[in-house]
N, C-alpha and C. Protein backbone atom coordinates (compact mmCIF):
# COMPACT_ATOMS: atom_id res chain seq x y z
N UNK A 1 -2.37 28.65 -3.85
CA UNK A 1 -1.47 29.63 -4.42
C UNK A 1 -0.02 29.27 -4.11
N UNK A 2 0.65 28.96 -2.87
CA UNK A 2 1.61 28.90 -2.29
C UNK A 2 1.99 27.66 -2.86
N UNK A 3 1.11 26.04 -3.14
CA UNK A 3 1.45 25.59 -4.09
C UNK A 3 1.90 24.94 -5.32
N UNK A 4 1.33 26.22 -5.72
CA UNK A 4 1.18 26.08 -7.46
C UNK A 4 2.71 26.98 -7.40
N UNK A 5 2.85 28.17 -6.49
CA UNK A 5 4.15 28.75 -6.58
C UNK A 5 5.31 27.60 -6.28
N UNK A 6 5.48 26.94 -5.57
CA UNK A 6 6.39 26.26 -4.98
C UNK A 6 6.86 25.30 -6.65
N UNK A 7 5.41 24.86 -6.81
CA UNK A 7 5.47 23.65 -8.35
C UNK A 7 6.66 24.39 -9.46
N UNK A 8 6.30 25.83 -9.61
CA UNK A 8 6.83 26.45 -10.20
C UNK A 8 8.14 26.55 -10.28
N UNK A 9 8.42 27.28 -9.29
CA UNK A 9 10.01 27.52 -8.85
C UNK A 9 10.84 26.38 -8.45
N UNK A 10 9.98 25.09 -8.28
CA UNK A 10 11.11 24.17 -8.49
C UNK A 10 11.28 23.20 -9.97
N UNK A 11 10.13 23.61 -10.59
CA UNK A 11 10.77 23.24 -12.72
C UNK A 11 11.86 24.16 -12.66
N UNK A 12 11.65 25.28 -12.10
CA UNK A 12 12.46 26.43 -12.82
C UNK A 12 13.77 26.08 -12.47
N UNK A 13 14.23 25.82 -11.19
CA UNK A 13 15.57 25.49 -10.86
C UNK A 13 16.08 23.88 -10.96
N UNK A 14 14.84 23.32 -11.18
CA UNK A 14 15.42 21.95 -12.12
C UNK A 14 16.03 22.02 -13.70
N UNK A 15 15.01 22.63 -14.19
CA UNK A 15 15.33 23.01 -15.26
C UNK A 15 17.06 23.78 -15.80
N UNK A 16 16.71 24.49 -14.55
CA UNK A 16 18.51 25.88 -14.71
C UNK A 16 19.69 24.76 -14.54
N UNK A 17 18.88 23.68 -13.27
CA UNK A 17 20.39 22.85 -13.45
C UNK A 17 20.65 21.62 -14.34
N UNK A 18 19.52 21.35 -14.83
CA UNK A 18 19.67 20.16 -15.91
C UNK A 18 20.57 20.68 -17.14
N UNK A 19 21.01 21.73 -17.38
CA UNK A 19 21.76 22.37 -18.49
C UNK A 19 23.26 22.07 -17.71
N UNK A 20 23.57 22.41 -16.59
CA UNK A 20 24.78 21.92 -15.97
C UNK A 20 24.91 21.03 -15.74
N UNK A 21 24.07 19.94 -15.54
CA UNK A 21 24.43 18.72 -14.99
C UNK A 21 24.71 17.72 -17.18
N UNK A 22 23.99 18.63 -18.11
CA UNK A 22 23.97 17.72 -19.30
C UNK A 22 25.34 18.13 -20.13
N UNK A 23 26.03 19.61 -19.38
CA UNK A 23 27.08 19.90 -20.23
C UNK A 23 28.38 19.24 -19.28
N UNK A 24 28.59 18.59 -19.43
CA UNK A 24 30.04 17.27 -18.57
C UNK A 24 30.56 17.14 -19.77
N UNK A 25 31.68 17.10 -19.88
CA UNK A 25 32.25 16.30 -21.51
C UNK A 25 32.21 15.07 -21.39
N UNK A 26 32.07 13.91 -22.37
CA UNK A 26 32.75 12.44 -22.35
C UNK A 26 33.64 12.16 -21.68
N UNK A 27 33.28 10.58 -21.38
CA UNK A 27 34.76 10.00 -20.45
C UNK A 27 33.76 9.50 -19.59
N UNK A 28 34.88 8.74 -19.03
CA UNK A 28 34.39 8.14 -17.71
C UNK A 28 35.25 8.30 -16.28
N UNK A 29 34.64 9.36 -15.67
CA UNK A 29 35.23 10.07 -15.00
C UNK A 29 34.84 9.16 -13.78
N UNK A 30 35.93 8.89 -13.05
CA UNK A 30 36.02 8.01 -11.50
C UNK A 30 34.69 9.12 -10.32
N UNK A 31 35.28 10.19 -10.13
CA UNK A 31 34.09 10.65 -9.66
C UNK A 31 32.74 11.02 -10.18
N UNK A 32 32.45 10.57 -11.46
CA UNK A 32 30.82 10.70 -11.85
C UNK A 32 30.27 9.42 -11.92
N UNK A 33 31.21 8.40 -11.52
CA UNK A 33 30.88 6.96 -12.16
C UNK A 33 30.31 6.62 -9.75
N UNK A 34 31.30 6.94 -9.32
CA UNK A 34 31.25 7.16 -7.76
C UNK A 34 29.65 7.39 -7.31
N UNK A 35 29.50 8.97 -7.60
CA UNK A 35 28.35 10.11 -7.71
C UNK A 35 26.98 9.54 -8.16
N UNK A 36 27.50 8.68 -9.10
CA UNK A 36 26.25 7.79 -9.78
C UNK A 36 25.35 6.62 -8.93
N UNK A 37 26.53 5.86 -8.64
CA UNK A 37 26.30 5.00 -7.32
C UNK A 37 26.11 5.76 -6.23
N UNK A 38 26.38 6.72 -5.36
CA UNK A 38 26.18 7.15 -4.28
C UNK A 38 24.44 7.34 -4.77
N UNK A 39 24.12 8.33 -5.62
CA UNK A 39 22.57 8.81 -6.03
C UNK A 39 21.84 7.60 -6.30
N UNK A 40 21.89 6.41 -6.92
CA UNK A 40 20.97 5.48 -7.10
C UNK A 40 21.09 4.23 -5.42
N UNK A 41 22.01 4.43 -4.72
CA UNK A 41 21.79 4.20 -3.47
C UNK A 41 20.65 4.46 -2.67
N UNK A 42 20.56 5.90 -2.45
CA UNK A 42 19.92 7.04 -1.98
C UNK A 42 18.75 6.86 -2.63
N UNK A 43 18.73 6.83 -4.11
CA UNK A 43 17.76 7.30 -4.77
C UNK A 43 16.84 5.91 -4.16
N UNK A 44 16.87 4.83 -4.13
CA UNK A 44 16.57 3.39 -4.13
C UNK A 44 16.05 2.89 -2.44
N UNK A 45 16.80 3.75 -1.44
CA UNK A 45 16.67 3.54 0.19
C UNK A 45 15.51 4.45 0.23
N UNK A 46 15.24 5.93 -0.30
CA UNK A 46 13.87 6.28 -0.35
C UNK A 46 13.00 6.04 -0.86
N UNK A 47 13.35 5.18 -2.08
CA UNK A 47 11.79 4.23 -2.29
C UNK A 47 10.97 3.56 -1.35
N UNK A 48 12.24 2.22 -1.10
CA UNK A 48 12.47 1.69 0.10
C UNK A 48 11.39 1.96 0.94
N UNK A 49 11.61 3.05 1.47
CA UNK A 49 11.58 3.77 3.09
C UNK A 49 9.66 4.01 2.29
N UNK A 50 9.88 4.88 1.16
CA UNK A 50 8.52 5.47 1.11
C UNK A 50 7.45 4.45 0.59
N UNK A 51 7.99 3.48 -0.17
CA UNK A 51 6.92 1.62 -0.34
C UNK A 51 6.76 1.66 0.93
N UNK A 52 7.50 1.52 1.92
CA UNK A 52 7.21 0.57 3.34
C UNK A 52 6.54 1.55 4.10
N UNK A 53 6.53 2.21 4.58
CA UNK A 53 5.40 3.23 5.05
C UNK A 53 4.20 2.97 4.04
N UNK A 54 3.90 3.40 3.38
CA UNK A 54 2.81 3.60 2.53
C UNK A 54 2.13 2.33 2.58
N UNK A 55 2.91 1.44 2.00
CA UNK A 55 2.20 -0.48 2.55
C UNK A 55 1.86 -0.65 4.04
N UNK A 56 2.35 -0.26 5.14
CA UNK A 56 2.19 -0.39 6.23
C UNK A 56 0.85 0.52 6.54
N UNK A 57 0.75 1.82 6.18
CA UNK A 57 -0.32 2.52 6.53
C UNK A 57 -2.05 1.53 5.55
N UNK A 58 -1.43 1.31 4.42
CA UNK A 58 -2.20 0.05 3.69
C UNK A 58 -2.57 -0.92 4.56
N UNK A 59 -1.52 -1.45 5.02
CA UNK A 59 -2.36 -2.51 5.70
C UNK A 59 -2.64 -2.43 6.99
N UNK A 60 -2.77 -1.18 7.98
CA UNK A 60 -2.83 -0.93 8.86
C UNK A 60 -4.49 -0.30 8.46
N UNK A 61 -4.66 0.39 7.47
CA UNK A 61 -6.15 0.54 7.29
C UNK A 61 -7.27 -0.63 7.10
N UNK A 62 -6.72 -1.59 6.18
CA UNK A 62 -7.15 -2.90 5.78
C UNK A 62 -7.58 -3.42 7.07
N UNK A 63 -6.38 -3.69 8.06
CA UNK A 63 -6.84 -4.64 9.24
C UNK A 63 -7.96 -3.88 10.13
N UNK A 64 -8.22 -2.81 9.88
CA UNK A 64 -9.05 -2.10 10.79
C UNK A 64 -10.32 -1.85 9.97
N UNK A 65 -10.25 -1.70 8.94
CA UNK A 65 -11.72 -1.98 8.18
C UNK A 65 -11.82 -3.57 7.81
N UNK A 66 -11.29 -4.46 8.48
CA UNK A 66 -12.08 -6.13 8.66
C UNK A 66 -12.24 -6.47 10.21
N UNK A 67 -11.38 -5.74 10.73
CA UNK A 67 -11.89 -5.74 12.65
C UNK A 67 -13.39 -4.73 12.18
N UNK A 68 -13.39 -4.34 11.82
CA UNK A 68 -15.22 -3.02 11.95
C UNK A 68 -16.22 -3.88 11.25
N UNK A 69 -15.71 -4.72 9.86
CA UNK A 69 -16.77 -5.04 9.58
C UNK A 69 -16.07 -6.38 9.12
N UNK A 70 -16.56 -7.40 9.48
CA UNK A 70 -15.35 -8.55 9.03
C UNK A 70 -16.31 -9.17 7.76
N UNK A 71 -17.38 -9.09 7.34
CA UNK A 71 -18.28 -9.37 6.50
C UNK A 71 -17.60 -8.73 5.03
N UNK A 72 -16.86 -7.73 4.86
CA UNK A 72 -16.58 -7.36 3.71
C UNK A 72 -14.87 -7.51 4.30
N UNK A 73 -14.49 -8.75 4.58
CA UNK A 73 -12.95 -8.87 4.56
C UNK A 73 -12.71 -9.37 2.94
N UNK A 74 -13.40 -10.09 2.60
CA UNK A 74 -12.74 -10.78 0.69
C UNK A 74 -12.53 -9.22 -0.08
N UNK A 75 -13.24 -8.37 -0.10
CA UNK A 75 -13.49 -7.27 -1.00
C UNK A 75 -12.27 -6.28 -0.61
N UNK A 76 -11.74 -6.04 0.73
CA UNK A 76 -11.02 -5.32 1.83
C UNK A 76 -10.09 -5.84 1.33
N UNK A 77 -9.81 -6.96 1.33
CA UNK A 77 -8.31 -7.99 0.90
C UNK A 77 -7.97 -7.29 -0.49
N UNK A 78 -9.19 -7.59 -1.45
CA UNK A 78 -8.75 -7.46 -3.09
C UNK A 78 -8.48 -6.43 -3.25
N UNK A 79 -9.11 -5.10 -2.63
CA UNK A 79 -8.47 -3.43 -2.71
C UNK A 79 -7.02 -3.71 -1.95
N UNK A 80 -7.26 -4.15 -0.90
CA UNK A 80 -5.86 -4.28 -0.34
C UNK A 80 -4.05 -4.41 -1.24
N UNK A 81 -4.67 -5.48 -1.76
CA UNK A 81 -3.59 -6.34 -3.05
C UNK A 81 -3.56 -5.41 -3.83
N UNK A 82 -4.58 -4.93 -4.30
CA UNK A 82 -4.34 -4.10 -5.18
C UNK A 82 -3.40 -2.58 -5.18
N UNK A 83 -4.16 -2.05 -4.40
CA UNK A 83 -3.09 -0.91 -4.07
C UNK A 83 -1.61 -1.45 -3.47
N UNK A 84 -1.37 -2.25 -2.39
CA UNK A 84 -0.06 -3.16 -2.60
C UNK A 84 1.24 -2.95 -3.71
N UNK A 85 0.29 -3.56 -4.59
CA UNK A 85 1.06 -3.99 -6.11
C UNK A 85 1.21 -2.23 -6.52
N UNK A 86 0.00 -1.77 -6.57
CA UNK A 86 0.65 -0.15 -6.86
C UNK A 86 1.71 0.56 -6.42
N UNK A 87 1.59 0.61 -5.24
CA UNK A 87 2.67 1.25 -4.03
C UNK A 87 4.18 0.19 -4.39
N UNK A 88 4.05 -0.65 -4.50
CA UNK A 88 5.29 -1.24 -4.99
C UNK A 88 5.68 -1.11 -6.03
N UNK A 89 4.69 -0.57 -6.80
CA UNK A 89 5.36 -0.42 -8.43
C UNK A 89 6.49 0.68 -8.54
N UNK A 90 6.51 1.54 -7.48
CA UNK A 90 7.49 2.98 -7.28
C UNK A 90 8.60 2.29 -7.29
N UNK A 91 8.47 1.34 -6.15
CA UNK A 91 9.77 0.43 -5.97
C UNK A 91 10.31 -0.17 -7.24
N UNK A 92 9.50 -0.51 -7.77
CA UNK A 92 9.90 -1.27 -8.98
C UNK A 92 10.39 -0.22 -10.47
N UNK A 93 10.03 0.85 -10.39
CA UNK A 93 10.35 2.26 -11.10
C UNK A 93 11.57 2.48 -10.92
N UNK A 94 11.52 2.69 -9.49
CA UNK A 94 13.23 3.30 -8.92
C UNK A 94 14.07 2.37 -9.41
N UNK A 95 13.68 0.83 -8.97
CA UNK A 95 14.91 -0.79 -9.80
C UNK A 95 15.40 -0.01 -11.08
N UNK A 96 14.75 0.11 -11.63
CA UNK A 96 14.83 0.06 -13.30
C UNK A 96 15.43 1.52 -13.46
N UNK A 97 14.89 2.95 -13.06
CA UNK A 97 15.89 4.20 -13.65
C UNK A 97 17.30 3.53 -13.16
N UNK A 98 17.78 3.24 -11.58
CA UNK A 98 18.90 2.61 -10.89
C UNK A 98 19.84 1.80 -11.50
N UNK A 99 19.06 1.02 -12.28
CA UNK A 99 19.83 0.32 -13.02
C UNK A 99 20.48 0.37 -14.58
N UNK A 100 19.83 1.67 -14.65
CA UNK A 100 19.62 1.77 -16.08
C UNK A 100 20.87 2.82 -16.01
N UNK A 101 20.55 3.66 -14.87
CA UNK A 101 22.15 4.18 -14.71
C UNK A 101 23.09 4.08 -14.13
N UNK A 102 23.57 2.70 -13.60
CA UNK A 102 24.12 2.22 -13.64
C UNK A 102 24.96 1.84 -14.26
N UNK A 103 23.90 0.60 -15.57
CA UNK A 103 24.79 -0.36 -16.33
C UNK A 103 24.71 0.40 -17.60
N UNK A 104 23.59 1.04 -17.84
CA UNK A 104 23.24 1.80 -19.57
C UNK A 104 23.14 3.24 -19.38
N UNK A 105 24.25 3.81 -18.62
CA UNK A 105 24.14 5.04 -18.61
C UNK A 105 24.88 5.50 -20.06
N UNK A 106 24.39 6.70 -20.76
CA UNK A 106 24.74 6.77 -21.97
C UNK A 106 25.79 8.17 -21.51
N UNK A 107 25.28 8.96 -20.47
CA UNK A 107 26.19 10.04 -20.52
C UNK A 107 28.05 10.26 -19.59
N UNK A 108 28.39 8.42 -18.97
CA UNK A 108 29.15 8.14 -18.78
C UNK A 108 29.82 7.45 -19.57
């Protein structure tokens, strides 16, 4: 219950501010061009931070299910890689919005 409430009330106040954040007039304003870079910084160091944890807990499970059973290390490896490449793909998500507003931002 608590949440499905929480899910809620935060569309709702995403939503309330995406109308303020889309009404800016044209231009290229020194502090939204700033603001932009400061957020895809940020936005990009918590990928960062949340790939590298998440890979680490990855392969911190991996090495401990081939110490228990070292007979299924090839199979352990290939899930391994695999989720890897997943968990990095966030990283690779964040590259691309980051850059996109950056260099192809349309509303600067």
């Amino acid at each position: 219950m608590r949440k499905g409430l929480m899910i809620v009330l935060n569309t709702v106040a995403l939503v309330g501010l995406a109308g303020a954040a889309f009404a800016a007039e044209g231009g290229t304003d020194p502090q939204v061009v700033s603001m932009i870079a400061i957020a895809t910084a940020i936005g990009m160091g918590l990928a960062a931070l949340g790939t590298g944890i998440g890979m680490g807990f990855g392969l911190k499970g991996a090495c401990e299910g081939t110490a228990r059973n070292p007979d299924v290390s090839g199979k352990i490896t290939v899930t391994m890689l695999i989720g890897l490449a997943m968990i990095e793909s966030l990283a690779i998500y964040t590259l691309v919005v980051d850059l996109i507003l950056l260099f192809a931002n349309p509303y600067v």
